[in-house]
Every structure is written in structure tokens, then in C-alpha cells.
N, C-alpha and C. Protein backbone atom coordinates (compact mmCIF):
# COMPACT_ATOMS: atom_id res chain seq x y z
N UNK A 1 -108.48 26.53 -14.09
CA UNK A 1 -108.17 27.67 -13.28
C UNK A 1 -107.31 28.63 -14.09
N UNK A 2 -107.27 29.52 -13.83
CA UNK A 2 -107.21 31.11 -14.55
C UNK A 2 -105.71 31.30 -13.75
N UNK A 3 -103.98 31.68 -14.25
CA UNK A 3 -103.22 32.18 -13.05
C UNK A 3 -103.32 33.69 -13.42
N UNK A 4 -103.05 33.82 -12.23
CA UNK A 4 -103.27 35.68 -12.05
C UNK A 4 -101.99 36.34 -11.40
N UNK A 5 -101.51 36.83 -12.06
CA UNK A 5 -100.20 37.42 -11.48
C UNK A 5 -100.56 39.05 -11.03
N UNK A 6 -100.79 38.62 -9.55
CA UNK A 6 -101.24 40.02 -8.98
C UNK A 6 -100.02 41.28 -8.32
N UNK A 7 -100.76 42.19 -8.26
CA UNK A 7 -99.25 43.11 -7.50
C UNK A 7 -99.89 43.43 -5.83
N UNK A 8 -99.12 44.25 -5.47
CA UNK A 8 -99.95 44.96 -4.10
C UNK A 8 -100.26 45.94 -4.34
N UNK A 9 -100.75 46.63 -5.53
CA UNK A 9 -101.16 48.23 -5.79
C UNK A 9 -102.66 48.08 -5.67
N UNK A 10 -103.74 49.23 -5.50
CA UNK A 10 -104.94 49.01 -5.30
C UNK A 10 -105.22 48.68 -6.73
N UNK A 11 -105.98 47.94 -6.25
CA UNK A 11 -107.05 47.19 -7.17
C UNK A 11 -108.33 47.60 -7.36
N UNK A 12 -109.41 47.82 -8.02
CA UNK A 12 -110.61 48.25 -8.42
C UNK A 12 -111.30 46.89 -8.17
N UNK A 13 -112.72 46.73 -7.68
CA UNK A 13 -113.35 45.65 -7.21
C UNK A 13 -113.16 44.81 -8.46
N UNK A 14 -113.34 43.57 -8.80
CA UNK A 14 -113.22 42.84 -9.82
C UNK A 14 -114.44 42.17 -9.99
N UNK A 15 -115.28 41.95 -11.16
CA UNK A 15 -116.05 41.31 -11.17
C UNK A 15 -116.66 40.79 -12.47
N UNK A 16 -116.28 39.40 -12.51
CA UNK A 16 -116.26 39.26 -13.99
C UNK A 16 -116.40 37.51 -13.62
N UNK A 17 -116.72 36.92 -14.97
CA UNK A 17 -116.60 35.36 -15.07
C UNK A 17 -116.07 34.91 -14.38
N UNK A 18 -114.82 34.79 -14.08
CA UNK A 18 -113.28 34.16 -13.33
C UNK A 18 -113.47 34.05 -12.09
N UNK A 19 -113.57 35.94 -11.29
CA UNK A 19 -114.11 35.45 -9.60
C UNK A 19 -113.97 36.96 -9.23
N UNK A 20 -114.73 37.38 -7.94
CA UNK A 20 -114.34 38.56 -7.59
C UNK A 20 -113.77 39.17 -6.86
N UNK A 21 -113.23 40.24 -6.84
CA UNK A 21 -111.60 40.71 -6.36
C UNK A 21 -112.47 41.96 -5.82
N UNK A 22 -112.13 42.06 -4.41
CA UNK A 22 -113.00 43.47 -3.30
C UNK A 22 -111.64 44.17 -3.19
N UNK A 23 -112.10 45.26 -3.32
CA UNK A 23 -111.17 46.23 -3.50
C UNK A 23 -110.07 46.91 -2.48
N UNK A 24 -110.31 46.79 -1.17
CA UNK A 24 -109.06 46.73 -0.21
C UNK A 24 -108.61 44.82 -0.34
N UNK A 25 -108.94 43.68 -1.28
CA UNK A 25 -108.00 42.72 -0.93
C UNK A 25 -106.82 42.30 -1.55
N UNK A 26 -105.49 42.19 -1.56
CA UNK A 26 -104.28 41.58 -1.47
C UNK A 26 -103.83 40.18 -2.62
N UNK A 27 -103.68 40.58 -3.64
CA UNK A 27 -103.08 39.04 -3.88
C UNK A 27 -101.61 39.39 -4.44
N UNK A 28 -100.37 38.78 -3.73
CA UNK A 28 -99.06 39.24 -3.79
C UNK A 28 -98.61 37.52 -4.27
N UNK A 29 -98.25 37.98 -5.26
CA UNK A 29 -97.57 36.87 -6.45
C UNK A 29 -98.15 36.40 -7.00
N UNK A 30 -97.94 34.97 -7.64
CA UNK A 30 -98.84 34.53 -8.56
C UNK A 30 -99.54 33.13 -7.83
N UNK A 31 -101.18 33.86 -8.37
CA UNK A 31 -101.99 32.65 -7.28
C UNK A 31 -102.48 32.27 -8.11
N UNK A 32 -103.26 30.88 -8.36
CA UNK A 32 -104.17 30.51 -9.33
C UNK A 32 -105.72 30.28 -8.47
N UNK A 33 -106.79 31.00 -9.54
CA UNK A 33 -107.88 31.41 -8.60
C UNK A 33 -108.85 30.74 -9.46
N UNK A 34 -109.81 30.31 -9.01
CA UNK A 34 -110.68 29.14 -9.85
C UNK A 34 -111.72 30.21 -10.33
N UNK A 35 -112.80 29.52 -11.12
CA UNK A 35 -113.27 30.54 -11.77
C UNK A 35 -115.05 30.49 -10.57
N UNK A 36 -115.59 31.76 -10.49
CA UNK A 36 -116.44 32.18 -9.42
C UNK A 36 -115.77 32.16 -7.76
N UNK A 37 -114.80 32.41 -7.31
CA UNK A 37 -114.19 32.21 -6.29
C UNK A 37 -114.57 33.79 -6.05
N UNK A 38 -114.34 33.91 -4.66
CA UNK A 38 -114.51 35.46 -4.20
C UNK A 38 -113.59 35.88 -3.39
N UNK A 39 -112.91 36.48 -2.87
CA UNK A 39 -111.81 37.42 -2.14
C UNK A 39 -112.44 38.73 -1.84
N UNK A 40 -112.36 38.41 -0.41
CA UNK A 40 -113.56 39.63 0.16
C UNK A 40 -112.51 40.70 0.94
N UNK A 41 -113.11 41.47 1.69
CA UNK A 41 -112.40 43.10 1.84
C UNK A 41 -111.60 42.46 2.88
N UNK A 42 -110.25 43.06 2.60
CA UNK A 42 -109.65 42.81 3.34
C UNK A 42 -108.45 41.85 3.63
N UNK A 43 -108.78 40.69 2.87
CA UNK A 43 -107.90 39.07 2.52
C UNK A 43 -106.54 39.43 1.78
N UNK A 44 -106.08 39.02 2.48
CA UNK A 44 -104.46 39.14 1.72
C UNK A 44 -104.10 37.30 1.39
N UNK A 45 -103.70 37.25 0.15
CA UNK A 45 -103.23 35.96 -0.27
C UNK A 45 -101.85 36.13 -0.73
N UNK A 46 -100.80 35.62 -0.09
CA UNK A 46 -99.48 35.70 -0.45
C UNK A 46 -98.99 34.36 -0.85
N UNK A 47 -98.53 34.65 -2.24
CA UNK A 47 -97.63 33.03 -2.98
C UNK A 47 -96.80 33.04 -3.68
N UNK A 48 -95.59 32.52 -2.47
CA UNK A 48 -94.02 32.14 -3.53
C UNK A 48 -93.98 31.35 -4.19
N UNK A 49 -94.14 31.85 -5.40
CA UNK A 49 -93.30 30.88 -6.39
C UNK A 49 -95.13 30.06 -6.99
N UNK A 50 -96.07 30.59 -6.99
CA UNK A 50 -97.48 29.57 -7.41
C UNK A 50 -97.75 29.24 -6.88
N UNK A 51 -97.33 29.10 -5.23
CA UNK A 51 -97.60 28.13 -4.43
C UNK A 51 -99.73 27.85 -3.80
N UNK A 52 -100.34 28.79 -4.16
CA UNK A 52 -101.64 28.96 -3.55
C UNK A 52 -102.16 28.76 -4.76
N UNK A 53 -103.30 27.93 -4.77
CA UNK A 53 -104.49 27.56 -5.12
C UNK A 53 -105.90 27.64 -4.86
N UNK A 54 -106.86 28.44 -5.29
CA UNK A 54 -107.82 29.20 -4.11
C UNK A 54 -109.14 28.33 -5.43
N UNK A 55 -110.20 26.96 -5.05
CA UNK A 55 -111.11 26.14 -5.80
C UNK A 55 -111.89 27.33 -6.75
N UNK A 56 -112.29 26.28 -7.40
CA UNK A 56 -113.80 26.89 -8.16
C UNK A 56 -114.68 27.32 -7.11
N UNK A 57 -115.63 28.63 -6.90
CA UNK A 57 -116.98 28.99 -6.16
C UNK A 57 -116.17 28.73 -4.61
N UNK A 58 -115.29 29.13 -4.41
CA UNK A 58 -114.54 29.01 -2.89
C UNK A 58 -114.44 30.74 -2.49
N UNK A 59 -114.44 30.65 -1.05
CA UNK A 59 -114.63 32.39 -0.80
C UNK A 59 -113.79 32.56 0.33
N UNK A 60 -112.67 33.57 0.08
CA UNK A 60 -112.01 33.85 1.45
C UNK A 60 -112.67 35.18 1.73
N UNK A 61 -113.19 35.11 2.91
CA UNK A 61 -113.74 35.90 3.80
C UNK A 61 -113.08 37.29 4.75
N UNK A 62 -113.77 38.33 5.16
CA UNK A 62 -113.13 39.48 5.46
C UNK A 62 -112.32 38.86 6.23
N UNK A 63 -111.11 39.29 5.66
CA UNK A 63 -109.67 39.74 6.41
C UNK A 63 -109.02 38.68 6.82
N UNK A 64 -109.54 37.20 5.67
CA UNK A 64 -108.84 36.12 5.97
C UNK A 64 -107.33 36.41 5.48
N UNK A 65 -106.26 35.52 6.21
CA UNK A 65 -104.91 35.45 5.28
C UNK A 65 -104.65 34.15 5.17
N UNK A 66 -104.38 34.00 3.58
CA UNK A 66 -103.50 32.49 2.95
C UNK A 66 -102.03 33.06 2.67
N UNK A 67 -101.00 32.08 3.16
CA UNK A 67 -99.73 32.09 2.72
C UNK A 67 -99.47 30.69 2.17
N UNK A 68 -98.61 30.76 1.04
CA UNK A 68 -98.02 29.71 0.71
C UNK A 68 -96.72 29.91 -0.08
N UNK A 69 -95.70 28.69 0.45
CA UNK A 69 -94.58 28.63 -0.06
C UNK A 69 -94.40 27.52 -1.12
N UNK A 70 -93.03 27.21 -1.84
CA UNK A 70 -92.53 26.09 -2.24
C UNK A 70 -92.51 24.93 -1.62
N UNK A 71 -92.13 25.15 -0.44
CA UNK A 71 -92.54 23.85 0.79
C UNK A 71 -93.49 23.87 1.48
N UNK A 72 -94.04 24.53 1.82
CA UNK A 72 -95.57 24.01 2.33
C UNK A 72 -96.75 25.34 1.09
N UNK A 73 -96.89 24.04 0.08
CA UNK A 73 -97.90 24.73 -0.84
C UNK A 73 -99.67 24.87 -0.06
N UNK A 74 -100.17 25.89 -0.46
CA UNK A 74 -101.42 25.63 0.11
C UNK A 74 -102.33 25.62 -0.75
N UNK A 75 -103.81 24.72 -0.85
CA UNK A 75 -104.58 24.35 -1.77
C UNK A 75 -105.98 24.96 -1.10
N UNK A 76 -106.71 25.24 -1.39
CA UNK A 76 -107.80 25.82 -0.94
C UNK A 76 -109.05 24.68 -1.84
N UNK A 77 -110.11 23.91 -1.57
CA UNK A 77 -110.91 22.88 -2.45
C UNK A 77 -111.66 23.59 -3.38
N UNK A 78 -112.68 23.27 -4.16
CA UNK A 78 -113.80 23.79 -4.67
C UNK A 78 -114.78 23.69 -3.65
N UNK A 79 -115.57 25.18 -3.75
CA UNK A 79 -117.00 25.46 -2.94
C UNK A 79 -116.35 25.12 -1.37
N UNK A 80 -115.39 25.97 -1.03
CA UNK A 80 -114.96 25.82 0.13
C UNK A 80 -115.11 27.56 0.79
N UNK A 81 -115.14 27.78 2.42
CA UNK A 81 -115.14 28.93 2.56
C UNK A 81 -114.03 29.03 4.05
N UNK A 82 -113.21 30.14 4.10
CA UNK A 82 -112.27 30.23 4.51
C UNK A 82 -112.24 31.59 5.31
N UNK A 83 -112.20 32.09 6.41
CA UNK A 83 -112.93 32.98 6.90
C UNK A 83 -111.96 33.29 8.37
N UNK A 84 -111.56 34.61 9.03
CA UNK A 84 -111.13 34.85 10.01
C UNK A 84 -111.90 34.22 11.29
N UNK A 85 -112.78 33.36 11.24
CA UNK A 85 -113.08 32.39 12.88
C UNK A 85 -113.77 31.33 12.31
């Protein structure tokens, strides 16, 4: 896995080897994002301190939100999909 130390400024769609980044979505701190993973319009991923882990080929879906802290870290699997319902 690839870490990505993201900001909250807009982002340009991303699309490359690693995974792709839609251009209204969110990644605030440093997340580690597996490589083909997708982050779709809208998803905000927030992580103190490293705490989020988002698998290989895993997809958060429009306008999902992940938070993770130091104490409750959150792991997301490989080929997993994560989605507002």
C-alpha cells in the first residue's frame, strides 16, 4: 500500500496505477490507500494520526464517510465496497 498524505484543497480526478481519486472527494490526513481502490464523488476519509486503511480494488462509494482515530483505527479489506446504504 501506497501512504498518501492528502490535504482538503480540490483535487483533480486521479487516475493512475495506485487508485482513483473523484474530484469533489476528501482525504484529510494521512490514509494508506491500496493500489486500484476507488474514492468516488463525494467520500470524505478522515485519519488521525494513519489511522485508515482503505484494501487493494476496495471502493468507497458516493458520499460514503470513513473516520479513524488512534483508538479506534479503521481498516477497510481488499475488494471490499463501502457505500452510503
Amino acid at each position: 500500500m501506497s501512504s498518501l498524505p492528502a490535504t482538503a484543497s480540490l483535487l483533480p480526478t486521479a487516475v493512475g496505477p495506485h487508485f482513483t481519486l473523484a474530484s469533489s472527494a476528501r482525504l484529510l490526513g494521512t490514509t494508506q490507500v491500496g493500489p486500484g481502490a476507488i474514492i468516488s464523488r463525494g467520500a470524505v476519509v478522515r485519519s488521525v494520526g494513519g489511522s485508515v486503511t482503505l484494501g487493494a480494488f476496495s471502493a468507497l462509494r458516493e458520499d460514503a464517510v470513513v473516520v479513524g482515530t488512534p483508538e479506534r483505527p479503521t481498516a477497510i479489506g481488499e475488494k471490499t465496497v463501502l457505500g452510503p446504504r
